[in-house]
C-alpha atoms as a PDB file:
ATOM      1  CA  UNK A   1     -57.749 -79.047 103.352  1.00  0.00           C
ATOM      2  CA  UNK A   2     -59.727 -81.949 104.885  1.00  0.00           C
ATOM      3  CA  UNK A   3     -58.659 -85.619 103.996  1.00  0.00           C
ATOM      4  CA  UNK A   4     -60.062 -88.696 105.254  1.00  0.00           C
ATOM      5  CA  UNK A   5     -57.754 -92.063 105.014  1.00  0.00           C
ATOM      6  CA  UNK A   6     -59.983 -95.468 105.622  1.00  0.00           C
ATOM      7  CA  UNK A   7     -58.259 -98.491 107.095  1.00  0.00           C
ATOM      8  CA  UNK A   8     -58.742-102.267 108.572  1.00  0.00           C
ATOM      9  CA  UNK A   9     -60.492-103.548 105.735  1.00  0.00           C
ATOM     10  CA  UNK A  10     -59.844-107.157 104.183  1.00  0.00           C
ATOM     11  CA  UNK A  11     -61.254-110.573 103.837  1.00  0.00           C
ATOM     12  CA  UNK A  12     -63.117-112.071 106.449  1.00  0.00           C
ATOM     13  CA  UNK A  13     -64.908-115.470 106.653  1.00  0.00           C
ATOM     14  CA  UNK A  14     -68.878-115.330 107.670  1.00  0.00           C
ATOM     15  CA  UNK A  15     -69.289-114.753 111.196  1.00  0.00           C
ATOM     16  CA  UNK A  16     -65.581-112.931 111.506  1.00  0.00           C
ATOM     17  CA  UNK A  17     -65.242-109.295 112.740  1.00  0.00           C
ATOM     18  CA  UNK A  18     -63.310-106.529 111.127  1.00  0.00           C
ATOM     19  CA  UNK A  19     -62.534-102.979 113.095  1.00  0.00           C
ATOM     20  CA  UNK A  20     -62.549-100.002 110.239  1.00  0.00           C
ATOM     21  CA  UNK A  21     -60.580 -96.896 111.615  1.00  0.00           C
ATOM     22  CA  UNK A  22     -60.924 -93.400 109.343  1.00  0.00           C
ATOM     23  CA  UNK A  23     -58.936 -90.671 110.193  1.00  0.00           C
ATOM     24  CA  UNK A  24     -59.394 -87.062 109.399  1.00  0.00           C
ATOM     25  CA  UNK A  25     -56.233 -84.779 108.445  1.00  0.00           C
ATOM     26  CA  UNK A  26     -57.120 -81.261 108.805  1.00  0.00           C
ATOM     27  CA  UNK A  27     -59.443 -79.353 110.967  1.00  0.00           C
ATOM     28  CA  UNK A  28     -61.051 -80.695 114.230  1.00  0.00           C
ATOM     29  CA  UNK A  29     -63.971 -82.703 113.871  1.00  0.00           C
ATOM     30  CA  UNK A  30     -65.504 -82.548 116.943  1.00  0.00           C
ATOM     31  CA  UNK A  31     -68.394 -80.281 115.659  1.00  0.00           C
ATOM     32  CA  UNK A  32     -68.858 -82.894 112.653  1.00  0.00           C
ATOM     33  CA  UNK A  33     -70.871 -85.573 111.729  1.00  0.00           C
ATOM     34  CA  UNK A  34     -69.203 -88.867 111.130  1.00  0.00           C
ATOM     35  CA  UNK A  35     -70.383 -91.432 109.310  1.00  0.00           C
ATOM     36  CA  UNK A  36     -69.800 -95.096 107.367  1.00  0.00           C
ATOM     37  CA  UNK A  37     -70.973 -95.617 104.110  1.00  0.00           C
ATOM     38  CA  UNK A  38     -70.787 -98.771 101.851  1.00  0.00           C
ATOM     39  CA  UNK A  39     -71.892 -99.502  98.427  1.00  0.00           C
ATOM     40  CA  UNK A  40     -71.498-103.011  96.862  1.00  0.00           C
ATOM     41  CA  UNK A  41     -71.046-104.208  93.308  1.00  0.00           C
ATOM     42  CA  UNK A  42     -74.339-102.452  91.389  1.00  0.00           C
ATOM     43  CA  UNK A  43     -76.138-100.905  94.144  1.00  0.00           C
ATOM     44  CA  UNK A  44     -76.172 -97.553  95.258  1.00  0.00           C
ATOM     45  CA  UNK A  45     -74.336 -96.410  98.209  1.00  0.00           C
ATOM     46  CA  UNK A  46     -75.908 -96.350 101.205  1.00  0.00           C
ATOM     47  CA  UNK A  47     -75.500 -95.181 104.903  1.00  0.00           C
ATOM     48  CA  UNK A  48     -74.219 -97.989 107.409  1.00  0.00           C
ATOM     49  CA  UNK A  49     -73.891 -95.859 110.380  1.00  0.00           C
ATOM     50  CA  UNK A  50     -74.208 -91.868 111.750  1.00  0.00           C
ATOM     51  CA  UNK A  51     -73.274 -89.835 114.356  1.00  0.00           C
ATOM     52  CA  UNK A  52     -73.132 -86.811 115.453  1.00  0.00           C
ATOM     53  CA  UNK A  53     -71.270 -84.415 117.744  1.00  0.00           C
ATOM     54  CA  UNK A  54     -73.232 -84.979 120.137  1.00  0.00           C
ATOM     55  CA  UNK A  55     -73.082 -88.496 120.161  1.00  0.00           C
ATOM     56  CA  UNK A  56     -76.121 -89.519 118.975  1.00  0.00           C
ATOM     57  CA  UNK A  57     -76.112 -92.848 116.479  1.00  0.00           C
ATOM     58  CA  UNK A  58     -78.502 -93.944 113.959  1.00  0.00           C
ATOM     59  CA  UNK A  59     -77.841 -97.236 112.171  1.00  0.00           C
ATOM     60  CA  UNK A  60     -79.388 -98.723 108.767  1.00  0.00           C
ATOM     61  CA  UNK A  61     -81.660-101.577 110.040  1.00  0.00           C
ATOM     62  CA  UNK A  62     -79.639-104.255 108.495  1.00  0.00           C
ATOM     63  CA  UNK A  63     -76.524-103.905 110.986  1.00  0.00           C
ATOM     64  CA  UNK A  64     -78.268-102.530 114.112  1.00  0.00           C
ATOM     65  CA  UNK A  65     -76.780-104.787 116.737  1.00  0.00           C
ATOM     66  CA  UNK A  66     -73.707-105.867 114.956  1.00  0.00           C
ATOM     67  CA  UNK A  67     -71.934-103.104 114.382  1.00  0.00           C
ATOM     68  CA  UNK A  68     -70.950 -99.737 116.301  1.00  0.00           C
ATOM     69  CA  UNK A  69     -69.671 -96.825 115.482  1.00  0.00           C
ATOM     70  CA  UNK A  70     -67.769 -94.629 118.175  1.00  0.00           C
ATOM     71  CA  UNK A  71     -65.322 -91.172 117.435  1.00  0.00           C
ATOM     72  CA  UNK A  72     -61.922 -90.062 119.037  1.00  0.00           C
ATOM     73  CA  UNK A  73     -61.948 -86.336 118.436  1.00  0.00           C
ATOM     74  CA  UNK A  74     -58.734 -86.158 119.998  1.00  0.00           C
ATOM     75  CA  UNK A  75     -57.610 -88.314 117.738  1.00  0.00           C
ATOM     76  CA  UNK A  76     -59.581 -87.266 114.612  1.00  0.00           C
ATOM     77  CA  UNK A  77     -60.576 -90.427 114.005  1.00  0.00           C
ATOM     78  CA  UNK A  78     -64.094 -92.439 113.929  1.00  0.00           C
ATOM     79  CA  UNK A  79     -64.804 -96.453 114.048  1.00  0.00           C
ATOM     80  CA  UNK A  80     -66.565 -98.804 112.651  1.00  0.00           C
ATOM     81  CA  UNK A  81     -67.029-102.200 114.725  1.00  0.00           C
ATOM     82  CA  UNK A  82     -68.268-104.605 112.764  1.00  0.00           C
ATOM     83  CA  UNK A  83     -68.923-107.863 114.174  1.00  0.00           C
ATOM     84  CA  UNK A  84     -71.010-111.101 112.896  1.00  0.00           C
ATOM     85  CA  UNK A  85     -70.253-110.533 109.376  1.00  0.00           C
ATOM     86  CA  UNK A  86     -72.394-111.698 106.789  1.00  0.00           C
ATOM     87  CA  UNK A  87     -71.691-111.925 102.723  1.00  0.00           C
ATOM     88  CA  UNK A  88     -73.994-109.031 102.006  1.00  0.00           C
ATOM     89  CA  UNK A  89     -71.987-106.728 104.186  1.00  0.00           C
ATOM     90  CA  UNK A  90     -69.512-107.448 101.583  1.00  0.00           C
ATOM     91  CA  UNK A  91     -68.667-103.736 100.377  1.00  0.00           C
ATOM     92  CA  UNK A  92     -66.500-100.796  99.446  1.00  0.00           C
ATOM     93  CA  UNK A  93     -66.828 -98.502 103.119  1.00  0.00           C
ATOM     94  CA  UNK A  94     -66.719 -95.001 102.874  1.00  0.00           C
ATOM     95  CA  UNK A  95     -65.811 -92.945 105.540  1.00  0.00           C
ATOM     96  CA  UNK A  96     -67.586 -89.316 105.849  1.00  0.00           C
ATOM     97  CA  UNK A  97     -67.543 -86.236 107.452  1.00  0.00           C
ATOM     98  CA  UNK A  98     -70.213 -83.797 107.363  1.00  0.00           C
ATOM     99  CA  UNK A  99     -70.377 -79.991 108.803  1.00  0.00           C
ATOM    100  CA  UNK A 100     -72.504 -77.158 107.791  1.00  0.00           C
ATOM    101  CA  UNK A 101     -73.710 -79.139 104.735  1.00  0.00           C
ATOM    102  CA  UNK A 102     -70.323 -79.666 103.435  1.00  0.00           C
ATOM    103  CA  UNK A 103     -69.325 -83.507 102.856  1.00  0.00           C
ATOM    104  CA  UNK A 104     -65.835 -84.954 102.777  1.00  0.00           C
ATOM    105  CA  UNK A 105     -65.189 -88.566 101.753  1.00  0.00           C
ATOM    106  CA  UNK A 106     -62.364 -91.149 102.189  1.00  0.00           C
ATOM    107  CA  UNK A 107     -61.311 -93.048  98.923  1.00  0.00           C
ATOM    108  CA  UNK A 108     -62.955 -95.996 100.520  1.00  0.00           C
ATOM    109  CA  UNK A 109     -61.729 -99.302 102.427  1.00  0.00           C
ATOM    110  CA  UNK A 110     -62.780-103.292 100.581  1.00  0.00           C
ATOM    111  CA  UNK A 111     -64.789-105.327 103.137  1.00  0.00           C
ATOM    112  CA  UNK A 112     -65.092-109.222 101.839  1.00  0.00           C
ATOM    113  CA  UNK A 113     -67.052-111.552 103.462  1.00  0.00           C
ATOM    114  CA  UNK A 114     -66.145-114.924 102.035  1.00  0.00           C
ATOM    115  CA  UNK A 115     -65.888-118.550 102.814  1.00  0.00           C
END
């Protein structure tokens, strides 16, 4: 059985930086997509940051060059870098793993960006 556990999530004043880690129990995820996902109070959820195993990235518009996403297959576990915070980033993260059109999520990880 796969499980995903989020963590590094908290409060964080404007401007801060917060490192969310997600690590996969399980099977290997090296032929897996990884991704972050957030959804804030009343808005859908939506997809922060992708990639795949080969290494290629995508990012939603609104983060491209302040956050980065990287993997540790090794270690099962995927990253989100997320620097220059702003109070819309504040969010619920989601941590998933796609293969073969099957999705796995984490329970989630609270990102607050507050003065």
């Amino acid at each position: 059985q796969v499980q995903l556990m989020e963590s590094g999530g908290g409060l964080v004043q404007p401007g801060g930086s917060l490192r969310l880690s997600c690590v996969v129990s399980g099977r290997s995820i090296s032929l897996n997509a990884m991704g972050w996902y957030r959804q804030a109070p009343g808005k859908q959820r939506e997809l922060v940051a992708r990639i795949n195993s080969y290494g290629s990235i995508n990012y939603a518009d609104s983060v491209k060059g302040r956050f980065t996403i990287s993997r540790d297959n090794a270690k099962k576990t995927v990253y989100l870098q997320m620097n220059s915070l702003k109070p819309e980033d504040t969010a619920v993260y989601y941590c998933n793993s796609q293969r073969l059109n099957i999705d796995y999520w984490g329970q989630g990880t609270q990102v607050t960006v507050s003065s």
